[in-house]
C-alpha atoms as a PDB file:
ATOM      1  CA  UNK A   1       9.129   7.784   8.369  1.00  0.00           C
ATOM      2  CA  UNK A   2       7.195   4.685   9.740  1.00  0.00           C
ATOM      3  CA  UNK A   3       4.128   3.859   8.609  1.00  0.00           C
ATOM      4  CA  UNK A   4       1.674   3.830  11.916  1.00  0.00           C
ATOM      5  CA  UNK A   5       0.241   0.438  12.416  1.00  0.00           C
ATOM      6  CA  UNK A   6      -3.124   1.183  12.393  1.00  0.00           C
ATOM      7  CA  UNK A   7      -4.638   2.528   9.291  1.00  0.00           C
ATOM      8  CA  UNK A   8      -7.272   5.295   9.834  1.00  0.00           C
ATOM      9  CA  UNK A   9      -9.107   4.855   6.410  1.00  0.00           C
ATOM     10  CA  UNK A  10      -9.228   0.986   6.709  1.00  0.00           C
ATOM     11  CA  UNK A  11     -12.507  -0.237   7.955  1.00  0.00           C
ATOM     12  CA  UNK A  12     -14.018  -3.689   7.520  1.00  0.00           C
ATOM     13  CA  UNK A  13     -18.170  -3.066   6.292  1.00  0.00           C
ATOM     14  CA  UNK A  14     -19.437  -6.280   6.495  1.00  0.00           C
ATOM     15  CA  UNK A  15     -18.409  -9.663   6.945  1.00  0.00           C
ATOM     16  CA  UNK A  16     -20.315 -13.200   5.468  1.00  0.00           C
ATOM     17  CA  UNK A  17     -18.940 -15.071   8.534  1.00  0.00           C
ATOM     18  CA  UNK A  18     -21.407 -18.194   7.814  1.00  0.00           C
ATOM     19  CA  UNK A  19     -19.577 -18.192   4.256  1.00  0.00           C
ATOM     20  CA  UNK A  20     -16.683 -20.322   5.334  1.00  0.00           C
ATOM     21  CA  UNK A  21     -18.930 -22.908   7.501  1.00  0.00           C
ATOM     22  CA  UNK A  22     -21.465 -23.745   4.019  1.00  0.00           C
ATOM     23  CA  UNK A  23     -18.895 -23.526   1.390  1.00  0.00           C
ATOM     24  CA  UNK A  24     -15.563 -24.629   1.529  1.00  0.00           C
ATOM     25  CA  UNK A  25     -13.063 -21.601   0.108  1.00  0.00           C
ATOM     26  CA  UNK A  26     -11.064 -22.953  -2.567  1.00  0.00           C
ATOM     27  CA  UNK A  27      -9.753 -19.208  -3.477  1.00  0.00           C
ATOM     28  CA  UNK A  28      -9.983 -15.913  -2.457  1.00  0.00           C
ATOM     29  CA  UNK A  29      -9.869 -12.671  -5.056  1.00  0.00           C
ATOM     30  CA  UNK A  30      -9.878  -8.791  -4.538  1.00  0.00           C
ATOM     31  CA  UNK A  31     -12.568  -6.848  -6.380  1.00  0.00           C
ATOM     32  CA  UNK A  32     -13.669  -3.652  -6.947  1.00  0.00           C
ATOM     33  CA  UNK A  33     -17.626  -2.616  -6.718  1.00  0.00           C
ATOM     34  CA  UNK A  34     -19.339  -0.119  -8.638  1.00  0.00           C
ATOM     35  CA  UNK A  35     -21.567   1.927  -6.608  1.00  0.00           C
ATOM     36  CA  UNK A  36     -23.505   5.484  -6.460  1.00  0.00           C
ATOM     37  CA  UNK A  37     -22.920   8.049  -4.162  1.00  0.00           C
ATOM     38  CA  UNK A  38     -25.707   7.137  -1.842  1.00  0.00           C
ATOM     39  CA  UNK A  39     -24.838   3.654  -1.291  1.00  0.00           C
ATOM     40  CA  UNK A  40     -21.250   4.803  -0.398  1.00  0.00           C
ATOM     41  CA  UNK A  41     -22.069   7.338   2.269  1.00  0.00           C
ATOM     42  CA  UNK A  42     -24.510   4.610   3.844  1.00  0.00           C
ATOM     43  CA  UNK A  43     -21.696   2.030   3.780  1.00  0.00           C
ATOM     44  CA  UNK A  44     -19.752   4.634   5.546  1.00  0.00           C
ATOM     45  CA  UNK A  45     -22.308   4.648   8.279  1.00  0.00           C
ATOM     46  CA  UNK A  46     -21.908   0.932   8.569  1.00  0.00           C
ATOM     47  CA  UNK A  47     -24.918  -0.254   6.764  1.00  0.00           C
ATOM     48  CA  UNK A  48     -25.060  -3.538   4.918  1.00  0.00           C
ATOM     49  CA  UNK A  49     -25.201  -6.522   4.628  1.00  0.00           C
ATOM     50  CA  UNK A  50     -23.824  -9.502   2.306  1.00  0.00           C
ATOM     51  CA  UNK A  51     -24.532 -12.957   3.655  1.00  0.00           C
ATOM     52  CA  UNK A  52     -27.323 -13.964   1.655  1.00  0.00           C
ATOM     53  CA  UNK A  53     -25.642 -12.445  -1.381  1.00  0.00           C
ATOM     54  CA  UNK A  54     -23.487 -14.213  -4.143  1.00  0.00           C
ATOM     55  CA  UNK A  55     -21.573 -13.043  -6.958  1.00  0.00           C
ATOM     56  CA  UNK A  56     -22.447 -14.179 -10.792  1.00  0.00           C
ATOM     57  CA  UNK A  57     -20.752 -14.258 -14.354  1.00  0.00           C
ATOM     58  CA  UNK A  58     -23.656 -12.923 -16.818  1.00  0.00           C
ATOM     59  CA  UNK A  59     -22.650 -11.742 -20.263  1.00  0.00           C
ATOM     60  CA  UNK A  60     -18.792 -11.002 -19.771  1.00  0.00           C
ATOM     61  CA  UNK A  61     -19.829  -9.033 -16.451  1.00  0.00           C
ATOM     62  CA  UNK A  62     -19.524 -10.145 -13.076  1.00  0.00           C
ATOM     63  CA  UNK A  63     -22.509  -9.060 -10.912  1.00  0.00           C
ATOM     64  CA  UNK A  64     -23.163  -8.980  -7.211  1.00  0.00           C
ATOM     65  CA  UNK A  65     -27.229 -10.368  -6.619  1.00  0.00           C
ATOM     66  CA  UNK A  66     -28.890  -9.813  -3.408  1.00  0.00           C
ATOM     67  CA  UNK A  67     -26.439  -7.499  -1.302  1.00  0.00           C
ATOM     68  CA  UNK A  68     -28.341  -4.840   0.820  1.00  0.00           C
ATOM     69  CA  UNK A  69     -26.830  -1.505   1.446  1.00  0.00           C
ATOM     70  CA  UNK A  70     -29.195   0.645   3.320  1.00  0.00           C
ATOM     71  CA  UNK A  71     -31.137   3.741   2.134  1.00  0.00           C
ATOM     72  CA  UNK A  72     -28.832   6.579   3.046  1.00  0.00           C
ATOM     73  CA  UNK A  73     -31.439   9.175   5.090  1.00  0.00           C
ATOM     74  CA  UNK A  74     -30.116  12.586   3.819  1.00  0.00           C
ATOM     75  CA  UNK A  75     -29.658  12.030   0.158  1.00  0.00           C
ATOM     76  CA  UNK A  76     -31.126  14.230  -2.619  1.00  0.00           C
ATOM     77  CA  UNK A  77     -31.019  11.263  -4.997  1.00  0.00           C
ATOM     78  CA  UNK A  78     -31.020   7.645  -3.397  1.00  0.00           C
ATOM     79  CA  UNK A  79     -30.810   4.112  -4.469  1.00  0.00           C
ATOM     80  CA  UNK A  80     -32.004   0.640  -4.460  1.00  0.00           C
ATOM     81  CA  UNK A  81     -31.674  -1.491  -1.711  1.00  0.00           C
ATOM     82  CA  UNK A  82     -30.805  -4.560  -3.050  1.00  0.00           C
ATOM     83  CA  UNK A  83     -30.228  -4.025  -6.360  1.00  0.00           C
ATOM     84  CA  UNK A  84     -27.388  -5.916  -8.621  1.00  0.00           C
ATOM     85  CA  UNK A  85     -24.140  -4.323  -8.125  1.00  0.00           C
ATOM     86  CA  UNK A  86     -20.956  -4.850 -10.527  1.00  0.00           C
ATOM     87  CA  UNK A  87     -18.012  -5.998  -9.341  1.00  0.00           C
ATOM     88  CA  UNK A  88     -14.540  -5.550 -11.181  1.00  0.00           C
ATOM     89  CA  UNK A  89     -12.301  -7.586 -12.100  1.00  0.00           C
ATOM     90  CA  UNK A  90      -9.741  -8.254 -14.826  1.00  0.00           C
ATOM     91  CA  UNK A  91     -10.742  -9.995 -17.575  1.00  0.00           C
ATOM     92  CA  UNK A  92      -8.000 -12.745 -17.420  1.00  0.00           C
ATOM     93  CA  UNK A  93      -9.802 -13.028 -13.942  1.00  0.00           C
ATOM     94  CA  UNK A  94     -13.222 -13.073 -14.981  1.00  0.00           C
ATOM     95  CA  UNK A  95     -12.087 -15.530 -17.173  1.00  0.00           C
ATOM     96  CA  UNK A  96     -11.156 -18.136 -15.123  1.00  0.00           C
ATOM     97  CA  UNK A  97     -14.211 -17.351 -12.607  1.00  0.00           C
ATOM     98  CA  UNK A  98     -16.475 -18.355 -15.269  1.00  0.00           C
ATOM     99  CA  UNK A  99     -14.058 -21.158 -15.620  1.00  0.00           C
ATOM    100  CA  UNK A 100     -14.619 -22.301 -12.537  1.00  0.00           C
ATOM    101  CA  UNK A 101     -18.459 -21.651 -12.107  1.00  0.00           C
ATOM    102  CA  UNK A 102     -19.553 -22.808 -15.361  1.00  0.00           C
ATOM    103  CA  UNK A 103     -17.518 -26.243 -15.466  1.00  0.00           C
ATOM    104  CA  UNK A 104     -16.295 -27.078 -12.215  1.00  0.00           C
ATOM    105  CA  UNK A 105     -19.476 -26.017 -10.174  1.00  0.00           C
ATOM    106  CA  UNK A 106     -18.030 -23.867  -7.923  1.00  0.00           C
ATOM    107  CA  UNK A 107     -19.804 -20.614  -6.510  1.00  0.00           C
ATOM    108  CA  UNK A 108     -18.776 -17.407  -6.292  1.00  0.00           C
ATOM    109  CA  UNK A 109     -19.377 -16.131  -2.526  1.00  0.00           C
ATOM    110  CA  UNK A 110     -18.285 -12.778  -0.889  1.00  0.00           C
ATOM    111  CA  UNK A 111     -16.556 -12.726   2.397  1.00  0.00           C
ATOM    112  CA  UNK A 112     -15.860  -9.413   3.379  1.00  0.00           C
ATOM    113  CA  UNK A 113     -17.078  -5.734   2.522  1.00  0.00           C
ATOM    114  CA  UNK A 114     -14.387  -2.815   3.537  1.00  0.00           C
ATOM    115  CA  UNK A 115     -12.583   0.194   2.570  1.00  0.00           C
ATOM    116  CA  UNK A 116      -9.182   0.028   1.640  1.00  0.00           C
ATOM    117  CA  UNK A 117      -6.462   2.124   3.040  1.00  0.00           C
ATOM    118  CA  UNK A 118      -7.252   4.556   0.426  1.00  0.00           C
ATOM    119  CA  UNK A 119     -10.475   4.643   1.591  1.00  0.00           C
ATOM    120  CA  UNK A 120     -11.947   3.026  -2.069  1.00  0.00           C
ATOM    121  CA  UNK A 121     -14.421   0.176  -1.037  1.00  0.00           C
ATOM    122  CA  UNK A 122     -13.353  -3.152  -1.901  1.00  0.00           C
ATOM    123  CA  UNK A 123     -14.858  -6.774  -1.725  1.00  0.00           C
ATOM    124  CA  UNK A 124     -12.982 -10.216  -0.841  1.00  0.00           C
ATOM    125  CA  UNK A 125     -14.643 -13.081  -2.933  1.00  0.00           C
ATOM    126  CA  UNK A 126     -14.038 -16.230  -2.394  1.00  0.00           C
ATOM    127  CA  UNK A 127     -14.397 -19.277  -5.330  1.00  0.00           C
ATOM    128  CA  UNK A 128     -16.175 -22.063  -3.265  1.00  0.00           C
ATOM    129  CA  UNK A 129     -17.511 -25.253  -2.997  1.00  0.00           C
ATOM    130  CA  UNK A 130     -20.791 -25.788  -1.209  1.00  0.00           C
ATOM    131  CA  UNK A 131     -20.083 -28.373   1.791  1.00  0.00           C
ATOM    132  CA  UNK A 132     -22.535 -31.428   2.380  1.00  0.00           C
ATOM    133  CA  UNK A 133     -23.897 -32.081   6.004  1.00  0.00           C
ATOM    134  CA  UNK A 134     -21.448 -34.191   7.304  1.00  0.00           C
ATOM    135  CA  UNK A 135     -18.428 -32.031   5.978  1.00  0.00           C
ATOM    136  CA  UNK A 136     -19.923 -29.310   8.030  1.00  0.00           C
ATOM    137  CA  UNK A 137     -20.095 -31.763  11.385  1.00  0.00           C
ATOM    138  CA  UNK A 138     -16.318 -32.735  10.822  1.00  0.00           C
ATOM    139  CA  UNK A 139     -15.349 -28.905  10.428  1.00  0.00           C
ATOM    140  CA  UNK A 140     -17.210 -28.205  13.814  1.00  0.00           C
ATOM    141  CA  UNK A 141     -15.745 -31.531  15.148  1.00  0.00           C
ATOM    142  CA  UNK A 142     -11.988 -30.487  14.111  1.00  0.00           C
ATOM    143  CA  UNK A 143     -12.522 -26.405  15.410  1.00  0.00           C
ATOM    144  CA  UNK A 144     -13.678 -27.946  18.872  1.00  0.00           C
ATOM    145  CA  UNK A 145     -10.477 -30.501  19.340  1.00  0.00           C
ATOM    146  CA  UNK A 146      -8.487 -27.584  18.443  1.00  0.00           C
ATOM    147  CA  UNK A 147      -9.954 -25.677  21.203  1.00  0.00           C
ATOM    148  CA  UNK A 148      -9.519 -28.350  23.633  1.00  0.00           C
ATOM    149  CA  UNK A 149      -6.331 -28.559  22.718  1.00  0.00           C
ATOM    150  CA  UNK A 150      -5.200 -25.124  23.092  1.00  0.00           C
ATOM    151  CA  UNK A 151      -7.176 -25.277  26.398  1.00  0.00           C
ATOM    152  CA  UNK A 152      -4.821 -28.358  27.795  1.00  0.00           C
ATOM    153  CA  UNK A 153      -1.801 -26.691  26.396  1.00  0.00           C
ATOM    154  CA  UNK A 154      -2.769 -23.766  28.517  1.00  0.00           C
ATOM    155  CA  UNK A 155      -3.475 -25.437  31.425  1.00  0.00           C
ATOM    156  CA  UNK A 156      -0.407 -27.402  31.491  1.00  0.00           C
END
């Protein structure tokens, strides 16, 4: 039987769209996120947010600082805001995150918020570079020649 193209249970939460025009994204890594059942029935109602949020290697954990996930209304028991979240991963993986962090200088920044097509809620982090000033002006410089290109192309 085919699979129908459109999965009902996949749903994109939030998105860090101004992730990929400060940092540049070196790598990109599937996680899972610990939460409580508050946090996931407000995520369901589309309720977050994760741009000024980055993830952090403390004591053989991996931890997600400064993500908001709004107070769910009708819960008996609710939760913290913005509290630290834990995100997980392998260990070979956390592993060479700290790697990366700790020597290289690299940041760990998440791009995307959503629920799987088993309906589990996932985060995309990205392993990152922060970009100067003037790396940010050629990006924007390179994403507007593209667009006048595909404009000309069009046009004939």
């Amino acid at each position: 039987m085919a699979k129908p193209k459109t999965d009902p249970n996949y749903k994109v939460i939030a998105e860090n769209r101004r992730a990929r025009f400060d940092y540049a994204i070196e790598d990109d890594l599937e996680v899972g996120i610990v939460l409580t059942g508050s946090e996931v029935k407000s995520l369901r109602e589309n309720t977050s947010n994760i741009a000024e949020s980055y993830a952090a290697v403390e004591d053989g954990e991996l931890w997600l600082v400064n993500s908001y996930i709004a107070p769910y209304e009708r819960a008996m028991f609710g939760h913290e805001e913005r509290r630290r979240r834990k995100l997980l991963v392998s260990k070979k993986e956390l592993a060479r995150l700290w790697n990366e962090t700790q020597r290289k200088g690299m940041t760990i920044v998440p791009l995307v918020l959503y629920f799987n097509h088993k309906g589990i809620a996932k985060m995309k982090v990205g392993i990152a570079k922060g970009k100067k000033n003037h790396d940010k002006r050629e990006t924007e410089a390179k994403r507007d020649w593209n667009r006048q290109k595909q404009r000309l192309l069009k046009q004939g």
